[in-house]
N, C-alpha and C. Protein backbone atom coordinates (compact mmCIF):
# COMPACT_ATOMS: atom_id res chain seq x y z
N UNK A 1 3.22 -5.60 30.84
CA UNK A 1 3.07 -4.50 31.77
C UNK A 1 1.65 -4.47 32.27
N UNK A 2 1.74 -4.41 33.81
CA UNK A 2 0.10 -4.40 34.25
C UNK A 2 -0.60 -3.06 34.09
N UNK A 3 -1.50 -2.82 33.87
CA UNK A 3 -1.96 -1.46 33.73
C UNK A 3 -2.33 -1.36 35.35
N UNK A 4 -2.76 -0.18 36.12
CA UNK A 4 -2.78 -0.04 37.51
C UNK A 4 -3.88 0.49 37.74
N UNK A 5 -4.48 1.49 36.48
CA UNK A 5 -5.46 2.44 36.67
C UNK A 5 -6.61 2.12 35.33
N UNK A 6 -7.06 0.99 35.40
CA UNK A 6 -7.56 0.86 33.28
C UNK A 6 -8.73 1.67 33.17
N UNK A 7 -8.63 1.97 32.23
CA UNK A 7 -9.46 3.24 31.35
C UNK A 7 -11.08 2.37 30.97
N UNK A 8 -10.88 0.83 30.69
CA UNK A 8 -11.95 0.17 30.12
C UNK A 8 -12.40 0.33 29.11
N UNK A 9 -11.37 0.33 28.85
CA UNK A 9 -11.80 1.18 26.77
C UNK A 9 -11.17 -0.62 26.40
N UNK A 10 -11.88 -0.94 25.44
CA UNK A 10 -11.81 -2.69 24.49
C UNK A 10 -10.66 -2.84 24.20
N UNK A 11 -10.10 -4.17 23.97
CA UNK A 11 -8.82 -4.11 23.77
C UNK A 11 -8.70 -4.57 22.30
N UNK A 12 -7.45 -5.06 21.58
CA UNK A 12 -7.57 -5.58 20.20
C UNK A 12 -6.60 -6.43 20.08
N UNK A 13 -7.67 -8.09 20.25
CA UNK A 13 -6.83 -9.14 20.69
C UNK A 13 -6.51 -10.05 19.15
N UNK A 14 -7.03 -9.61 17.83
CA UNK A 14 -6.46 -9.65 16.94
C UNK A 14 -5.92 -8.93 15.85
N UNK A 15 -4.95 -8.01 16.91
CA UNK A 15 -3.83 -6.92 15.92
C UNK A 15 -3.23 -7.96 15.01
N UNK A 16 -3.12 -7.17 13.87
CA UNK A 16 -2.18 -8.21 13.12
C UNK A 16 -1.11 -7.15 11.90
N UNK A 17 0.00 -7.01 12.07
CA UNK A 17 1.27 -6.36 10.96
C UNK A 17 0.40 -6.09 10.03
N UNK A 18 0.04 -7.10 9.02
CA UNK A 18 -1.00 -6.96 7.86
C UNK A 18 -1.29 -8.10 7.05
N UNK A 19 -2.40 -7.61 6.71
CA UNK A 19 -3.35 -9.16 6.37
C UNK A 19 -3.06 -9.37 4.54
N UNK A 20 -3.30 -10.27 4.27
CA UNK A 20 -3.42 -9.80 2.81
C UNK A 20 -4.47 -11.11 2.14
N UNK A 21 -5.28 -10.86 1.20
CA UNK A 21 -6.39 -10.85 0.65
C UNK A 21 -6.36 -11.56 -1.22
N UNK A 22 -6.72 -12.42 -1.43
CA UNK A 22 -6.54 -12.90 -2.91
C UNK A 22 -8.19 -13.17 -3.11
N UNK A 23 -8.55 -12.97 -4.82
CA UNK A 23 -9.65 -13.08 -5.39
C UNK A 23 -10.69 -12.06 -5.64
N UNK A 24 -10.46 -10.75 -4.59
CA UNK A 24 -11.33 -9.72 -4.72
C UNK A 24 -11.55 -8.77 -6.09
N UNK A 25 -10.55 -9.44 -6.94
CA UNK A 25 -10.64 -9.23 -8.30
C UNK A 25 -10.50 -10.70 -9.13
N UNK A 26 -11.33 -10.63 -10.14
CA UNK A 26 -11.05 -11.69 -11.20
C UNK A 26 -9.97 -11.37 -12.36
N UNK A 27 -9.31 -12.35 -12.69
CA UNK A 27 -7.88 -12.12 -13.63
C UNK A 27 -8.13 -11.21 -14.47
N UNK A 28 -9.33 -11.27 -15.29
CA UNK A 28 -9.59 -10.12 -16.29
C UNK A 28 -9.81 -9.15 -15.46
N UNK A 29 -10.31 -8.80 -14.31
CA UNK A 29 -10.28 -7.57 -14.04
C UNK A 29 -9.05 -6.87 -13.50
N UNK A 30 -8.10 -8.03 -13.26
CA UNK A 30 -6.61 -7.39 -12.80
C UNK A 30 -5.83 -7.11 -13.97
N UNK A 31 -6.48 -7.96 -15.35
CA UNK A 31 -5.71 -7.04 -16.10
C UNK A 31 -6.39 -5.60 -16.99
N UNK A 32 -7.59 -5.90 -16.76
CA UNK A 32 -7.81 -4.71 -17.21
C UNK A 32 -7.38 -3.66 -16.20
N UNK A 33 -7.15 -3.94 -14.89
CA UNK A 33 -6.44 -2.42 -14.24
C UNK A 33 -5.08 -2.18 -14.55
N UNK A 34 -4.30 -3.18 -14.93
CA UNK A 34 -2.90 -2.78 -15.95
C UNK A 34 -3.17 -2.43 -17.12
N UNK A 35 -3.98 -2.45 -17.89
CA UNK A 35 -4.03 -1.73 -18.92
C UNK A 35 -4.41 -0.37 -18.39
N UNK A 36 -4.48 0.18 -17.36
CA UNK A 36 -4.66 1.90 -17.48
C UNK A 36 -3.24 2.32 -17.52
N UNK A 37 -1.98 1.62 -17.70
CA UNK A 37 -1.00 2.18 -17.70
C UNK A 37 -0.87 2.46 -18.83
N UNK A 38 0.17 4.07 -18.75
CA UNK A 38 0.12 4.85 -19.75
C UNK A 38 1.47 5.38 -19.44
N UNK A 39 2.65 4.98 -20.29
CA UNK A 39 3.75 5.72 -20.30
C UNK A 39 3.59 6.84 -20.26
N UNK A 40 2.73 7.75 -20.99
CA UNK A 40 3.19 8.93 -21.25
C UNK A 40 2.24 9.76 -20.24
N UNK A 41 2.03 8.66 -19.22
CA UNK A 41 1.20 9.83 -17.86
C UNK A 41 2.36 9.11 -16.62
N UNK A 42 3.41 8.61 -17.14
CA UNK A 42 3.93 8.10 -16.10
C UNK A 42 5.03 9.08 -15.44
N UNK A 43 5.11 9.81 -13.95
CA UNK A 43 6.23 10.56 -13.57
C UNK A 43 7.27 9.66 -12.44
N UNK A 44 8.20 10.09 -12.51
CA UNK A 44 8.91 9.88 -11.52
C UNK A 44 8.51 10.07 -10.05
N UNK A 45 8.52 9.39 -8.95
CA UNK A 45 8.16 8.96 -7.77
C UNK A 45 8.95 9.84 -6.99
N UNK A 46 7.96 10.44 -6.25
CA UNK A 46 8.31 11.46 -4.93
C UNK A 46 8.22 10.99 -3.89
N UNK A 47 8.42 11.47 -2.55
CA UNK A 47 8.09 11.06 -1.27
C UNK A 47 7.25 12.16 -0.68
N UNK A 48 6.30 11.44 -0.26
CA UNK A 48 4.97 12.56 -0.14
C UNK A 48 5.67 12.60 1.60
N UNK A 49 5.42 14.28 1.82
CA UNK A 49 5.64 14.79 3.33
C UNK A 49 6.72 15.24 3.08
N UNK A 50 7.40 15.24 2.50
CA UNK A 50 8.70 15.96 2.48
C UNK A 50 9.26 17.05 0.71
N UNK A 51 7.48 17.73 0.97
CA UNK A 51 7.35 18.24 -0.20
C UNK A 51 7.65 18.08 -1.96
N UNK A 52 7.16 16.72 -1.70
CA UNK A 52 7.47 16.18 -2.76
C UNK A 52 8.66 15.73 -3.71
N UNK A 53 9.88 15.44 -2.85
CA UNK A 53 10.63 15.79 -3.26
C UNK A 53 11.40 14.26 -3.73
N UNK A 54 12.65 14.24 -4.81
CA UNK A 54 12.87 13.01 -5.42
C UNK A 54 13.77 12.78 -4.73
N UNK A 55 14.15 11.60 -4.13
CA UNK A 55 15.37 11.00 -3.47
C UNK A 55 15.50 9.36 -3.79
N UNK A 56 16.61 8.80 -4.95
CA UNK A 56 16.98 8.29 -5.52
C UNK A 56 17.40 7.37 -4.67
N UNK A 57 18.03 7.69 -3.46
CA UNK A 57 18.62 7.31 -2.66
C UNK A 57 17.71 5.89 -1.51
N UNK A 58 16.23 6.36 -1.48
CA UNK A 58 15.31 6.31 -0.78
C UNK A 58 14.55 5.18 -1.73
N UNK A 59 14.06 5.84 -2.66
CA UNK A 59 13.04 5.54 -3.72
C UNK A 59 13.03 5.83 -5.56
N UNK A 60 13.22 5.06 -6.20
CA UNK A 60 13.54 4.65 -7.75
C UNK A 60 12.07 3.75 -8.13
N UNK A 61 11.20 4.51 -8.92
CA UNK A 61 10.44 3.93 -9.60
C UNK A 61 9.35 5.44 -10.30
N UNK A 62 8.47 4.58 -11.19
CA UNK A 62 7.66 5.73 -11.85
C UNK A 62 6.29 5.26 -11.40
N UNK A 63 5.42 5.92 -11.24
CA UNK A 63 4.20 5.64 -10.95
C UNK A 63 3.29 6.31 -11.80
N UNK A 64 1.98 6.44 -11.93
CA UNK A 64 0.91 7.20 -12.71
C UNK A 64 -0.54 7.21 -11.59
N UNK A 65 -1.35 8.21 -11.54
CA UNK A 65 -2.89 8.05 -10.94
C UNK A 65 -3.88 7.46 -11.71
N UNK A 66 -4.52 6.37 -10.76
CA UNK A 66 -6.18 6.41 -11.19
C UNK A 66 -6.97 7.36 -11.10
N UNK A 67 -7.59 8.20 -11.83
CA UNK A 67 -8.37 9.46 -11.12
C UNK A 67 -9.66 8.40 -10.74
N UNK A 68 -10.20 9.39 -9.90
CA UNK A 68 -11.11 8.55 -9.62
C UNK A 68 -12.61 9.35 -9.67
N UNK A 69 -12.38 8.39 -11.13
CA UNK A 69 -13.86 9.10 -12.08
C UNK A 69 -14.94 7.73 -12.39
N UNK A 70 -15.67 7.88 -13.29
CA UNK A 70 -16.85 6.94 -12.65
C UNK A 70 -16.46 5.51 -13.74
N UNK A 71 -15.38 5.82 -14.65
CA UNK A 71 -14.91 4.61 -15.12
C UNK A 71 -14.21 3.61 -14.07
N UNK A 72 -13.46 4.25 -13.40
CA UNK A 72 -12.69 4.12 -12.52
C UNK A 72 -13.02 3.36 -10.80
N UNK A 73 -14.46 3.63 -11.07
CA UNK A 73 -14.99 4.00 -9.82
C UNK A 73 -15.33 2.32 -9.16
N UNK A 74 -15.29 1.45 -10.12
CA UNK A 74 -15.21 -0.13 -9.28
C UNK A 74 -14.32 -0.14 -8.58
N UNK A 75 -13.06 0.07 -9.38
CA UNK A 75 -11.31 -0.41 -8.64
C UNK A 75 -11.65 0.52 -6.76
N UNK A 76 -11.97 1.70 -6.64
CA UNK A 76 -12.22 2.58 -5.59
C UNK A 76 -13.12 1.87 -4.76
N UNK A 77 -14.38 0.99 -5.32
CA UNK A 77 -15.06 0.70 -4.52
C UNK A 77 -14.54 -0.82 -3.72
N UNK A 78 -13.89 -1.33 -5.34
CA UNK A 78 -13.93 -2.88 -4.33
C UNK A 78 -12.83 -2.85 -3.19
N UNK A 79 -11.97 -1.75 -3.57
CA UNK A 79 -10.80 -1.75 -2.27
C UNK A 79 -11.23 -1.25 -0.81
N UNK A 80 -12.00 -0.20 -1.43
CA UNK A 80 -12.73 0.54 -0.07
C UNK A 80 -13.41 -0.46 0.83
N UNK A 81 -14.16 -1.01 -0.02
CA UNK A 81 -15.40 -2.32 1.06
C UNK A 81 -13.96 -3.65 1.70
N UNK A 82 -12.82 -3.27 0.84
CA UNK A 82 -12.20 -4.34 1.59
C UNK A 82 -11.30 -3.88 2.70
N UNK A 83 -11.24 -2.34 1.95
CA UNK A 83 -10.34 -1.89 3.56
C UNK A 83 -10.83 -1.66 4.82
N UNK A 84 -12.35 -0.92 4.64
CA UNK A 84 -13.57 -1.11 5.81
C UNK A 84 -13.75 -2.43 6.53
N UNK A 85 -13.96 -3.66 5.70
CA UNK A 85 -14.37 -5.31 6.27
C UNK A 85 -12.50 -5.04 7.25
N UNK A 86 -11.19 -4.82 6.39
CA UNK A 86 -10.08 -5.03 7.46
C UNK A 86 -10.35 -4.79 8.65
N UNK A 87 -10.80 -3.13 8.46
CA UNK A 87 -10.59 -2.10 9.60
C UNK A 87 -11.37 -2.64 10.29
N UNK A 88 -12.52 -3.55 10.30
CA UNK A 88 -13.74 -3.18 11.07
C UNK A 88 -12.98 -4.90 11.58
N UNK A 89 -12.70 -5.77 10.84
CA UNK A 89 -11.93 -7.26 11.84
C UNK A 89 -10.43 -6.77 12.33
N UNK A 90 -10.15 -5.75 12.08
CA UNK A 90 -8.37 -5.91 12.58
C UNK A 90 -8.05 -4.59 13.56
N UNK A 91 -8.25 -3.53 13.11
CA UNK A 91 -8.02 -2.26 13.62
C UNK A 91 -8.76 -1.25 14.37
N UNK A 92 -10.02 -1.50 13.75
CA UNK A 92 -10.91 -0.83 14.35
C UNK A 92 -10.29 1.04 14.26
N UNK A 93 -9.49 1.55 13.05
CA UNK A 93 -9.31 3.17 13.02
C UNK A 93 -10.20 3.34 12.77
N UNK A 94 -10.80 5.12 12.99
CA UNK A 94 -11.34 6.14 12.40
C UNK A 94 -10.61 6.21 10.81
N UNK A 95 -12.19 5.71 9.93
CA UNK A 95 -11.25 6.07 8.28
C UNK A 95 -12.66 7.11 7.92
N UNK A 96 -12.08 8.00 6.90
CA UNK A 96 -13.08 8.77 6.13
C UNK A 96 -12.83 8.43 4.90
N UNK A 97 -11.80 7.80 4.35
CA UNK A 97 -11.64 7.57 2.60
C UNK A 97 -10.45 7.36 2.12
N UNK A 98 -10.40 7.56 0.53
CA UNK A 98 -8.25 7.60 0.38
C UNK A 98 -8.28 9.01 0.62
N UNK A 99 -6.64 8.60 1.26
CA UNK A 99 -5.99 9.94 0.75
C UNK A 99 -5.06 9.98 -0.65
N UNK A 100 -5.32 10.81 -1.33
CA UNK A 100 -5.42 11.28 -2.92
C UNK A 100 -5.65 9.86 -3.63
N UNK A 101 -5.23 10.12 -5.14
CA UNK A 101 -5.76 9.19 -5.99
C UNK A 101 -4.66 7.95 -5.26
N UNK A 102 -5.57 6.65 -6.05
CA UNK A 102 -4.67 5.27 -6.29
C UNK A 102 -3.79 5.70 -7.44
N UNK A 103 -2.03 5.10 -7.05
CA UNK A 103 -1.12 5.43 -8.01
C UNK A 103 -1.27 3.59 -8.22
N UNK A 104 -0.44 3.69 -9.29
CA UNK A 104 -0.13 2.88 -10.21
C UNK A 104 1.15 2.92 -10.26
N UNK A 105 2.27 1.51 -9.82
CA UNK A 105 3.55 1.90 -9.54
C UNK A 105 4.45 0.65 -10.21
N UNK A 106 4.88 1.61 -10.92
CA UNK A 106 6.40 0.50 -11.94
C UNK A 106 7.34 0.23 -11.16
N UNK A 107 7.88 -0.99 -11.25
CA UNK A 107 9.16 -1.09 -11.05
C UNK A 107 10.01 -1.56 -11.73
N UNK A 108 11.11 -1.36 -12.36
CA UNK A 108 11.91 -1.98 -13.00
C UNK A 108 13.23 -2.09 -12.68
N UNK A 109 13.81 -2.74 -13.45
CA UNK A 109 15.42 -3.20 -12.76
C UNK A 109 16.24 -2.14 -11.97
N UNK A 110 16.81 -1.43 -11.17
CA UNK A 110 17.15 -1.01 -10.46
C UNK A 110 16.39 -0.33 -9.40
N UNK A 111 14.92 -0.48 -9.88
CA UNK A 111 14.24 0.09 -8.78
C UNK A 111 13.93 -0.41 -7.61
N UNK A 112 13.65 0.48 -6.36
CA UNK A 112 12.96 0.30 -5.34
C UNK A 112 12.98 0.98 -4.24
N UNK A 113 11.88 0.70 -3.22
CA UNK A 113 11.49 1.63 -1.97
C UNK A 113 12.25 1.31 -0.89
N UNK A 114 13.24 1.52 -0.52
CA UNK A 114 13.71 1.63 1.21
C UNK A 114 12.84 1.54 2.25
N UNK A 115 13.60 1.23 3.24
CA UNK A 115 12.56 0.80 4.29
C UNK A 115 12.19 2.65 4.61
N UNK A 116 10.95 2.26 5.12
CA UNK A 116 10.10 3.79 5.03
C UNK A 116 8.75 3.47 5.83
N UNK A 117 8.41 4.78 6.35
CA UNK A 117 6.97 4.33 7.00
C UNK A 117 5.66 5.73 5.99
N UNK A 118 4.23 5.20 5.76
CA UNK A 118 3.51 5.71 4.49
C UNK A 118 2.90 7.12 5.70
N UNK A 119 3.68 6.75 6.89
CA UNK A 119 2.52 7.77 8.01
C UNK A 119 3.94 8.32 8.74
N UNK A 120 3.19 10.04 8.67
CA UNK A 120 4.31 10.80 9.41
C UNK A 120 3.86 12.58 9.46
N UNK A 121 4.83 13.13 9.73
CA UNK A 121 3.95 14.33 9.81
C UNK A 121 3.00 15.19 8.77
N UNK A 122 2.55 16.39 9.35
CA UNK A 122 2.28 16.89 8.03
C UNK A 122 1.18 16.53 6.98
N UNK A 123 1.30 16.57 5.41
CA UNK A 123 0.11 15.76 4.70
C UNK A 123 -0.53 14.72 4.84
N UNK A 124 0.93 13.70 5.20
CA UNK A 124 0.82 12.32 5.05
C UNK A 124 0.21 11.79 7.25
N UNK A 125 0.25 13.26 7.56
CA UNK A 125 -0.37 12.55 9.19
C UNK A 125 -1.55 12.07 9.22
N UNK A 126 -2.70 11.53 8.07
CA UNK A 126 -4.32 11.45 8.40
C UNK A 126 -3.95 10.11 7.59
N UNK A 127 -2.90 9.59 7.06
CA UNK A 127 -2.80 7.98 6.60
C UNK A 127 -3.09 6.75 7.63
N UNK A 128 -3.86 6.28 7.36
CA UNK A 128 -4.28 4.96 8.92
C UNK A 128 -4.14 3.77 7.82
N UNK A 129 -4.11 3.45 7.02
CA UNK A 129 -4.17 1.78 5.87
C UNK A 129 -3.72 2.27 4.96
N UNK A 130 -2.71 1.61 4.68
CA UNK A 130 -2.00 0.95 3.62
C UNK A 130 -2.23 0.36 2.81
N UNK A 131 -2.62 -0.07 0.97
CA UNK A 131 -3.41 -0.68 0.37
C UNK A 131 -2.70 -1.11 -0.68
N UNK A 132 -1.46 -2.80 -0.73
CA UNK A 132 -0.90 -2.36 -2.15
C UNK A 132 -1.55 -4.03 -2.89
N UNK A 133 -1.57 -3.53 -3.88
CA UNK A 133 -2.24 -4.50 -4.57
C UNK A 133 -0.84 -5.05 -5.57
N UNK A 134 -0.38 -6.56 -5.99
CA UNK A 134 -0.07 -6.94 -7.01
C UNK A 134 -0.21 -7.33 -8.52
N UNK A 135 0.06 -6.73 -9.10
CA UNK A 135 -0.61 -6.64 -10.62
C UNK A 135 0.39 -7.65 -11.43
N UNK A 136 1.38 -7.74 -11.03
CA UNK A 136 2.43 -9.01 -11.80
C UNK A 136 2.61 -9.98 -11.64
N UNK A 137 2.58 -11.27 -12.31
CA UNK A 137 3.26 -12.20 -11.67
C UNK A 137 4.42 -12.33 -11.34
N UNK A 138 4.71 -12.95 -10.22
CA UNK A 138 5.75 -13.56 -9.48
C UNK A 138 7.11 -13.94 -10.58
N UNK A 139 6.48 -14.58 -11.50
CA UNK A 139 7.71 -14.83 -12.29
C UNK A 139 8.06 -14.05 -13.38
N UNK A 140 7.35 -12.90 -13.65
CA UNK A 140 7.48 -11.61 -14.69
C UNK A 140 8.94 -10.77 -14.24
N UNK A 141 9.19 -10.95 -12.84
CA UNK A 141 10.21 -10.44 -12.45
C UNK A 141 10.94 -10.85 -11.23
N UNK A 142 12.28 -10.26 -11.07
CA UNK A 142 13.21 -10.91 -9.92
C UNK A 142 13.32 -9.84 -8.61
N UNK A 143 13.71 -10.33 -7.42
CA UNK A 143 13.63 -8.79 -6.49
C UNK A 143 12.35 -8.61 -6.35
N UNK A 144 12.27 -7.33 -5.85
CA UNK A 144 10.84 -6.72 -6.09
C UNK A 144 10.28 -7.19 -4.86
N UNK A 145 10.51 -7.79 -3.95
CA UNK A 145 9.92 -8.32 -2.69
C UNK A 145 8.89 -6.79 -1.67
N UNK A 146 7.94 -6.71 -1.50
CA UNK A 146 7.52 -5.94 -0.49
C UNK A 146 7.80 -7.14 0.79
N UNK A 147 8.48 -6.02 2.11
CA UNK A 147 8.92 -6.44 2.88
C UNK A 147 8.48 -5.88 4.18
N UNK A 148 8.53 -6.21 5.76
CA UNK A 148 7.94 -5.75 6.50
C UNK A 148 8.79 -5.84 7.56
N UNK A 149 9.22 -4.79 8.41
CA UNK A 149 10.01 -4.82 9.00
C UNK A 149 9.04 -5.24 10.87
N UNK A 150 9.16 -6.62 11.86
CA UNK A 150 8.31 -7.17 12.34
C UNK A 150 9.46 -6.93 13.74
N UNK A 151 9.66 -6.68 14.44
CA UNK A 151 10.55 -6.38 15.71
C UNK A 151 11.82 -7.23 15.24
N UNK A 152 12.01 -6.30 14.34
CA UNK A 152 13.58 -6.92 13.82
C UNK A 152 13.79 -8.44 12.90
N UNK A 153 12.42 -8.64 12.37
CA UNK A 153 12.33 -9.54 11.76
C UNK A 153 11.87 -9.14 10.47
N UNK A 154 12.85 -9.62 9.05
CA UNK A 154 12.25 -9.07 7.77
C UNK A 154 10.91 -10.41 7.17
N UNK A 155 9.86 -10.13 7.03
CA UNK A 155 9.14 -11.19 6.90
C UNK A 155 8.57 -10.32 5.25
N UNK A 156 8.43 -11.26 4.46
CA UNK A 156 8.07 -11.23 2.75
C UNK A 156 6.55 -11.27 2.71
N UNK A 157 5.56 -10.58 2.23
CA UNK A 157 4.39 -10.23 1.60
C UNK A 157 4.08 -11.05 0.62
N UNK A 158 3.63 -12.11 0.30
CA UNK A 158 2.89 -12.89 -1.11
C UNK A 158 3.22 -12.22 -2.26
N UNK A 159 3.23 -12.78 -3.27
CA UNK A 159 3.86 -12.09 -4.53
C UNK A 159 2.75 -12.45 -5.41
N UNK A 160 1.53 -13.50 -4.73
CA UNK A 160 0.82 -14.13 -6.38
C UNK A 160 0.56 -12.75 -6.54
N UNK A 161 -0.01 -13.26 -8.23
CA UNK A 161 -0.74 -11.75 -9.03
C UNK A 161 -2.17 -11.80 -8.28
N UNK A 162 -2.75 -10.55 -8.17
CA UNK A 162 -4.26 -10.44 -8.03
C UNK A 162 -4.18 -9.83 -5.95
N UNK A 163 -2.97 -10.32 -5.09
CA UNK A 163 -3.27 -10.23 -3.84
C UNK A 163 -3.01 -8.82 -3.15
N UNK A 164 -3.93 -8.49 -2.53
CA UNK A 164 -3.90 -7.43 -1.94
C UNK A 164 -3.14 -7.45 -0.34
N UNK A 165 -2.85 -6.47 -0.12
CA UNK A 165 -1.95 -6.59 1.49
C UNK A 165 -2.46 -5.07 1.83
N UNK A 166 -3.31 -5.13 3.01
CA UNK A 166 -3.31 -4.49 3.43
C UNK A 166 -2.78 -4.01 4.81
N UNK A 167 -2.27 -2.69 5.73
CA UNK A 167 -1.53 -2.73 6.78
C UNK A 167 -1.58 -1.41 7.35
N UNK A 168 -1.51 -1.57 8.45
CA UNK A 168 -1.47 0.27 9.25
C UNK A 168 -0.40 1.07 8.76
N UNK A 169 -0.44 2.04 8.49
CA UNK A 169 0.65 2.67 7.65
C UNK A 169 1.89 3.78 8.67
N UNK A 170 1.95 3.07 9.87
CA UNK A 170 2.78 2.60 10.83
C UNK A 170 3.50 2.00 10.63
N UNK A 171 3.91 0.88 9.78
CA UNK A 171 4.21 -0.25 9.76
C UNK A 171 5.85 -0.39 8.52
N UNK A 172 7.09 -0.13 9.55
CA UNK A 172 7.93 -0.12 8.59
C UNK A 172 8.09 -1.05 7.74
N UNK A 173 8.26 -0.47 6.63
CA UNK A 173 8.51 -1.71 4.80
C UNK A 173 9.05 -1.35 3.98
N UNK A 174 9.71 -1.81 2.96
CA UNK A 174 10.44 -1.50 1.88
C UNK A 174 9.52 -2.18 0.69
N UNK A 175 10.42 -2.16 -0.94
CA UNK A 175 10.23 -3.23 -1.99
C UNK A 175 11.44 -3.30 -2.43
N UNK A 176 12.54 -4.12 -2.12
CA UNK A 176 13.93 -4.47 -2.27
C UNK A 176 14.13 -4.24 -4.21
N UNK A 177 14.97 -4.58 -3.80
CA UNK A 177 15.73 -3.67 -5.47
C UNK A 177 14.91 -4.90 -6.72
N UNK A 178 15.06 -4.24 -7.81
CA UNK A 178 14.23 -5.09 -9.14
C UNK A 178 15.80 -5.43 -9.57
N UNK A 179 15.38 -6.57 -9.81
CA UNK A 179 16.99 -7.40 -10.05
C UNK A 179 16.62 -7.92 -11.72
N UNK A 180 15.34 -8.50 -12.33
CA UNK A 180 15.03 -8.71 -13.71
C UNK A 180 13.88 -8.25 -13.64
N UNK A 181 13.14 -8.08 -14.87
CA UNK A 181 11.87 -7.75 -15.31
C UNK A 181 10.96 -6.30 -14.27
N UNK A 182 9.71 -6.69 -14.51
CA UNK A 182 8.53 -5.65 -14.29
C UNK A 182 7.45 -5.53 -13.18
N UNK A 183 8.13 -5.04 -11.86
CA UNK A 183 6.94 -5.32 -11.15
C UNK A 183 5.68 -4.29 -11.05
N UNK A 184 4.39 -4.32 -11.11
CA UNK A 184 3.57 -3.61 -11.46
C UNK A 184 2.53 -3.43 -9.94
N UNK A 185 1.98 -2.37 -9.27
CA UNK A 185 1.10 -2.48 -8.34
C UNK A 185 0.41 -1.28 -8.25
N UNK A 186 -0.42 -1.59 -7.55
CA UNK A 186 -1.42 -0.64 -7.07
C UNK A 186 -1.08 -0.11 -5.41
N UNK A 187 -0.65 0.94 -5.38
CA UNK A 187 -0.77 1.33 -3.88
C UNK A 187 -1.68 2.50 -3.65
N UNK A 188 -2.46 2.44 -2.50
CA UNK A 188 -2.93 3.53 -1.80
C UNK A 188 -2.82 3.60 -0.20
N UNK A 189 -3.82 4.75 0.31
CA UNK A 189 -4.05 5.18 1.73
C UNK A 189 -5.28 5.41 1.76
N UNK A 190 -5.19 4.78 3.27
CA UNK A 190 -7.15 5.12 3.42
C UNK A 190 -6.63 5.74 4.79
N UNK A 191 -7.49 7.59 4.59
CA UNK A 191 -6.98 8.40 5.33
C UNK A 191 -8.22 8.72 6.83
N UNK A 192 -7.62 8.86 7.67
CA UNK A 192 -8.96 9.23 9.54
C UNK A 192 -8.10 10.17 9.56
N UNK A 193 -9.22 10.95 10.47
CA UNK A 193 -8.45 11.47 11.82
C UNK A 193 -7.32 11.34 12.45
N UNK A 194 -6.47 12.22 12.62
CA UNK A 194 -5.63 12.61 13.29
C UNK A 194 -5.44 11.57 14.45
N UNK A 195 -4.43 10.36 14.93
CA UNK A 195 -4.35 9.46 15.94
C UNK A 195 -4.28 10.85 17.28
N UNK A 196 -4.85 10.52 18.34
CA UNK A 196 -5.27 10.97 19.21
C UNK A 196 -5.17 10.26 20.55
């Protein structure tokens, strides 16, 4: 489509669905971020924006928070400097930070996320990046695919352990059903301004 009247505002000639990122942690440090899991801080998974509410139907898994205290406070930083370096080669949003803590998200055999978008009205309207990190290996479990829905094309997300994927949280995706074993990740939001 030709534009008729252009504004002259820059354009962004390398949009990209979402990028994803290996090494920004070393193995010991990916497992020491699975060791903050803690059954007994683990709840059942809500859908944020729709007052928290459980739908089985939608979404099956347990998650737990990183607070983000000064033990804590590497995992916060090294994601942040990597979601900034994205934003600043891919997107170019307005970000001010996460929105709430990094969860920590189980999956196990019958679980998983439906296709869904992380941005929508309400709480979840100041979400601009998407941040999920893999904590399992590939062969720890079956299923479990994060998936991306691309103009009608389902295209698969990397599974090694350690890789990060980051993505506009625009961007419809699922994590298809856990068919054996344990998939383990890190998801967050890095929250701007209101799109405008």
């Amino acid at each position: 489509m030709a534009i008729n009247y252009p504004f002259g505002l820059p354009l962004k000639h390398n949009f990209v669905e979402f990028v994803y990122y290996n090494g920004l942690f070393l193995p010991h440090e990916t497992e020491r971020i699975l060791s903050l899991w803690d059954d007994n801080q683990k709840i059942k998974a809500t859908l944020s924006g729709t007052d928290n509410l459980y739908d089985d139907e939608l979404r099956k898994s347990d998650v737990m928070f990183i607070e983000n205290t000064p033990e804590n406070e590497w995992i916060y930083n090294r994601l942040a400097g990597l979601a900034i370096q994205c934003n600043n080669e891919r997107y170019w949003f307005d970000l001010l930070g996460f929105h709430n803590n990094l969860q920590l998200a189980s999956y196990t055999e019958g679980d998983f996320f439906d296709w869904h978008l992380d941005f929508g009205a309400g709480e979840i309207s100041d979400r601009k990046l998407s941040i999920s990190m893999q904590l399992s290996d590939p062969d720890e479990y079956e299923g479990g695919d994060l998936q991306f829905m691309l103009n009608q094309k389902i295209v698969n997300a990397p599974r090694e352990k350690g890789t990060i994927i980051v993505f506009p949280s625009f961007i419809m995706h699922r994590v298809t059903p856990i068919t054996k074993g344990i998939r383990k990740s890190i998801v967050g939001w890095i929250a701007g301004p209101p799109y405008r």
